[in-house]
Protein backbone atom coordinates (compact mmCIF):
# COMPACT_ATOMS: atom_id res chain seq x y z
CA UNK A 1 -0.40 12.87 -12.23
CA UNK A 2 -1.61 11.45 -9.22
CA UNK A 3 0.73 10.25 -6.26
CA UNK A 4 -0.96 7.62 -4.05
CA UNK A 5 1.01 7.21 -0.72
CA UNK A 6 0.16 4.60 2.17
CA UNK A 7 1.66 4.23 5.66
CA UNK A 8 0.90 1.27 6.81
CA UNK A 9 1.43 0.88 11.41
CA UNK A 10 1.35 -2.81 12.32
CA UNK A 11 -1.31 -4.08 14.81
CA UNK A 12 0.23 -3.99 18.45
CA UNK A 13 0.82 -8.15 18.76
CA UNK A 14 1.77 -8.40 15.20
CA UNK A 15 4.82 -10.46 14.41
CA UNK A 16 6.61 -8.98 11.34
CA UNK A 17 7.58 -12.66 10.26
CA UNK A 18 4.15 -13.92 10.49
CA UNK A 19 2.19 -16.28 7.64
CA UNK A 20 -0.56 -13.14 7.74
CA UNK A 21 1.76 -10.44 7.39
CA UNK A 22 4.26 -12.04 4.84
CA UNK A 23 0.82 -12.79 2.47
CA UNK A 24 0.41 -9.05 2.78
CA UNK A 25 3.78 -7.65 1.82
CA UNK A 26 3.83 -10.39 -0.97
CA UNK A 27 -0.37 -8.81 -2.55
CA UNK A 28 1.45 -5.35 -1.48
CA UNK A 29 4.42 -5.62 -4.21
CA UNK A 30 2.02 -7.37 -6.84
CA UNK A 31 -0.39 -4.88 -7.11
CA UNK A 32 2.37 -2.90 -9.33
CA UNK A 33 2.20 -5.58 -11.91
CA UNK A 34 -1.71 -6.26 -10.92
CA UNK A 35 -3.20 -3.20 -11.55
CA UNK A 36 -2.71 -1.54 -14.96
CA UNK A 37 -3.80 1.82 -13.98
CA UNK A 38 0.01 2.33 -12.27
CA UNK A 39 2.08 4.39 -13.81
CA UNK A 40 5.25 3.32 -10.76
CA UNK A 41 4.41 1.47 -7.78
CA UNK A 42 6.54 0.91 -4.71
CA UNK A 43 6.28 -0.77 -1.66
CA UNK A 44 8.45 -1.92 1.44
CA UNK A 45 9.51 -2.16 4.46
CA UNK A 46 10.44 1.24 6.50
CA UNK A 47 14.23 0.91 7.21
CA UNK A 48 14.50 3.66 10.00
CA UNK A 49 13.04 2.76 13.04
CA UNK A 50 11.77 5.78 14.93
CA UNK A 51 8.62 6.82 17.31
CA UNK A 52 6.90 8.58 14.54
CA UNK A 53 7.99 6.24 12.01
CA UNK A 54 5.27 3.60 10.10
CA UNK A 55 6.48 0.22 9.44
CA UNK A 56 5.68 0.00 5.60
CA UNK A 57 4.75 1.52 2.84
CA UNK A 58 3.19 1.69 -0.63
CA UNK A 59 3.28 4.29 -3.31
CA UNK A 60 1.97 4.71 -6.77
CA UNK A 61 1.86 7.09 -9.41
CA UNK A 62 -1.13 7.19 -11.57
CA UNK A 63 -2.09 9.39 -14.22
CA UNK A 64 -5.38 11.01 -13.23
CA UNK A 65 -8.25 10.75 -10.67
CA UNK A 66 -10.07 8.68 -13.22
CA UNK A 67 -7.15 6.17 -13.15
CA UNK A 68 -7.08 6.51 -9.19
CA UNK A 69 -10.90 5.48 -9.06
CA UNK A 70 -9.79 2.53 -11.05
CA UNK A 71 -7.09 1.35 -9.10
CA UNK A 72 -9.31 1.78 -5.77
CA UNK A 73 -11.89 -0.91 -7.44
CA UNK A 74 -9.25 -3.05 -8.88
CA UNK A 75 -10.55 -6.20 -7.59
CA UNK A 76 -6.84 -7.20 -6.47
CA UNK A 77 -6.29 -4.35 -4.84
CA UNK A 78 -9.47 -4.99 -2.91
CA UNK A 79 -7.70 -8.17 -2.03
CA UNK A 80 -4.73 -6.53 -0.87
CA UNK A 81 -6.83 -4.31 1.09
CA UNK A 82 -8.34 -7.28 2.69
CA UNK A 83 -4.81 -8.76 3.81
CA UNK A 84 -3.33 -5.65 5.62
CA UNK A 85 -6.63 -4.91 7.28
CA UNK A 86 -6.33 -7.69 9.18
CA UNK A 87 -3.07 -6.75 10.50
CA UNK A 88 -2.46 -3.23 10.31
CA UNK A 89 -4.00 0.15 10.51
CA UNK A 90 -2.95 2.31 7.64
CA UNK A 91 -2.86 6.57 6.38
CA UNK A 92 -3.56 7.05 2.71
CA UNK A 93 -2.59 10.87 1.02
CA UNK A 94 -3.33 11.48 -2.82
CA UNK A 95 -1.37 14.12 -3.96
CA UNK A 96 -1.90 15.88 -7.35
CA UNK A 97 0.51 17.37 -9.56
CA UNK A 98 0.55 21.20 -10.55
């Protein structure tokens, strides 16, 4: 199993509430239900605010790196990809299960 974590930082001058950002979250939580290659998928908002801390993120468990190839060319999770780039910068770890 494969477990695909993003941390997603805001731009500096983005407004949480914003039309830009709120198309984002709203790709963000369909690509569970977009992208049959997911195993689980979550995604939301950080709730701790600290210096260190991102603002949101994504996770999802697939079941191979086959599968995680896949989901990467998904063409609506290139659309996602699309929305938060515009509005955040972002850390990505793939982490594979012994």
């Amino acid at each position: 199993m494969i477990t695909h974590i993003v941390l997603f930082k805001l731009k500096d001058g983005v407004d949480r509430d914003s039309q830009q950002v709120t198309e984002a979250v709203e790709h963000a939580h369909e690509v569970g239900r977009q992208v049959p290659e997911l195993v689980d998928w979550r995604a939301g908002w950080n709730t701790v605010d600290r210096d260190i801390s991102y603002d949101f993120a994504a996770i999802g468990v697939l079941a191979d790196l086959p599968a995680l190839q896949r989901y990467q060319e998904n063409a609506f999770h290139q659309l996602a990809i699309e929305k938060w780039k515009l509005i955040s910068d972002w850390i990505v770890a793939d982490l594979e299960d012994h």
